[in-house]
Each structure stands twice: as structure tokens, then as C-alpha cells.
Protein backbone atom coordinates (compact mmCIF):
# COMPACT_ATOMS: atom_id res chain seq x y z
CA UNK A 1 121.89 94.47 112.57
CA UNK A 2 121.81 96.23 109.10
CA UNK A 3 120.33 99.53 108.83
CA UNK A 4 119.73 101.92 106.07
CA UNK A 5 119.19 105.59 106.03
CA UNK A 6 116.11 106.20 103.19
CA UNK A 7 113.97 109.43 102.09
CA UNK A 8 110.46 108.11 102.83
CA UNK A 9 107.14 110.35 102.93
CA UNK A 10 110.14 113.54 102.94
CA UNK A 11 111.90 112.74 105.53
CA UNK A 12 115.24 110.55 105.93
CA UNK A 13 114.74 107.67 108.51
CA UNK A 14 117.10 105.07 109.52
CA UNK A 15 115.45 101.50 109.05
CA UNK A 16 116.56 98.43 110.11
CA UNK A 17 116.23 95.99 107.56
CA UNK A 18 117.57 92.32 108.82
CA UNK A 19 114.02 91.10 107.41
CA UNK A 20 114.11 92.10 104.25
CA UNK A 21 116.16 92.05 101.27
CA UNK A 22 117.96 95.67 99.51
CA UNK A 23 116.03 94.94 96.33
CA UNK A 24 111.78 94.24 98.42
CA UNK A 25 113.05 96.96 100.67
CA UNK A 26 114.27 99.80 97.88
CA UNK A 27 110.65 97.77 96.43
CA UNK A 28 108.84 99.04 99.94
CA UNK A 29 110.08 102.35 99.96
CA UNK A 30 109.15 103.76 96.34
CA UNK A 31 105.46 101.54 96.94
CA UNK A 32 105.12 103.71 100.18
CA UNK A 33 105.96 107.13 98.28
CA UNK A 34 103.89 106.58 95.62
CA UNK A 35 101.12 106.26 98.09
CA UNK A 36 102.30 109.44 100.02
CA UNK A 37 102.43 111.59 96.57
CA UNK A 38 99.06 110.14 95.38
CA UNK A 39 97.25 110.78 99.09
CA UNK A 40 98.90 114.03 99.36
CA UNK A 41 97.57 115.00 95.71
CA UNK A 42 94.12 114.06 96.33
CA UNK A 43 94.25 115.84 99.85
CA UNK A 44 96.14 118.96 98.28
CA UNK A 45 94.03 121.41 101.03
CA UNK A 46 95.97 119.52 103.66
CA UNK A 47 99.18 121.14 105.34
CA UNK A 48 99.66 119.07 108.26
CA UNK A 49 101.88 115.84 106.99
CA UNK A 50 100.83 113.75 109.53
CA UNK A 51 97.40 113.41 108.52
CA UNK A 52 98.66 113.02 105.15
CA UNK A 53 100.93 110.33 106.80
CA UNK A 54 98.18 108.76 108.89
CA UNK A 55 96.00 108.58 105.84
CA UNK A 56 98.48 107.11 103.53
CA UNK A 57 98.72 104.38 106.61
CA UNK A 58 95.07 103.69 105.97
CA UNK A 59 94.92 103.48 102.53
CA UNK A 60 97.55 101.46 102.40
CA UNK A 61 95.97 98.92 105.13
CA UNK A 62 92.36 99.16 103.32
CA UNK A 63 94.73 98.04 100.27
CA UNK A 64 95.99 95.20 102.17
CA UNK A 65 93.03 93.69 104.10
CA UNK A 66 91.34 93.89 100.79
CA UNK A 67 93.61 91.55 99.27
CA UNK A 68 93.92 89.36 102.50
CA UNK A 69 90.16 88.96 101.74
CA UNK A 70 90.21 88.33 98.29
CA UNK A 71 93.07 85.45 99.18
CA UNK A 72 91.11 84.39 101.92
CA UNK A 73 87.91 83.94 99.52
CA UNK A 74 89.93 82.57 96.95
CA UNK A 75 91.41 79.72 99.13
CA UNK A 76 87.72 79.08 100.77
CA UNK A 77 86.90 78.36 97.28
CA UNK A 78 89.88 75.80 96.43
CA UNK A 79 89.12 74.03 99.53
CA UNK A 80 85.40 73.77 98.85
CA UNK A 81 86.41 72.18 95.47
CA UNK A 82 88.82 69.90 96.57
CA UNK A 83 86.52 69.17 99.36
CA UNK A 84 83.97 67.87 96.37
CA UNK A 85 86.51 65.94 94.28
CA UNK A 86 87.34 64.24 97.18
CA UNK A 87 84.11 63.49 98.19
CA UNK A 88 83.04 62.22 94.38
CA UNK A 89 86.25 59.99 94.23
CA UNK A 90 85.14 57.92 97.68
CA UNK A 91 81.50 58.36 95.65
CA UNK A 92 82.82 56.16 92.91
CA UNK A 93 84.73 54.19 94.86
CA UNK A 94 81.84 52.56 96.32
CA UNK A 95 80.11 52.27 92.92
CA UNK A 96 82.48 50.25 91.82
């Protein structure tokens, strides 16, 4: 099992990272602080860290469902259009 110690949020935790590479973890960690900094500066009348914690959690989430979404629309859309192409090739098909 291979584990890493890393400062995230201000505090050093041990992670166990068999799923992920050094270079998308190191990647995962600096994404996550930047999130904690910018949450904590636009919450700067908030002492308690793990509210700031819990609401970096859900602006990071919001960030992620929003682009599950957006691929999910996107990928509707390709399927629509192959879905048409398809259906105008058998269309010409049987005109010929």
C-alpha cells in the first residue's frame, strides 16, 4: 500500500494513494488548497475550519456535478446526431 504524508487544508494527513499517480495526486492536493484558500478568503468572518472545510467540500462537488452535467448534455447531443446520420444513411439507402 503506498502512502504519503501531505499538508492539505493546514493540516498534514497521511493518504493512501495506490489509485493514483505522484504527479494527479501532488495535481489533487494543490487543486484542493486552492479551493480551501479561495473559500476561506471569501468566508474571512469564519473561525471554525470545519465549516470552511465542509464548504470547500461543496463547492468543490457543485464544481463537479456541474461538469458531469455539461458532459452528460454534451454526449446526449452526440448521440442524438449520430442517431440522425444513421437514420438518413438507411433513408438513402432505400432511395436508391
Amino acid at each position: 500500500m503506498a502512502t504519503t504524508r501531505e499538508r492539505i487544508m493546514g493540516r498534514d494527513i497521511e493518504f493512501n494513494i495506490d489509485n493514483l499517480d505522484e504527479l494527479s495526486f501532488n495535481r489533487v492536493v494543490n487543486f484542493v488548497n486552492e479551493q480551501w484558500i479561495e473559500v476561506k478568503k471569501e468566508n474571512f468572518n469564519v473561525p471554525d475550519t470545519q465549516k470552511i472545510a465542509a464548504l470547500t467540500a461543496v463547492k468543490i462537488a457543485a464544481e463537479l456535478l456541474k461538469l458531469r452535467d455539461l458532459q452528460e448534455s454534451i454526449s446526449n447531443n452526440y448521440d442524438k446526431k449520430i442517431r440522425d446520420l444513421i437514420r438518413q444513411l438507411d433513408e438513402s439507402d432505400y432511395a436508391n
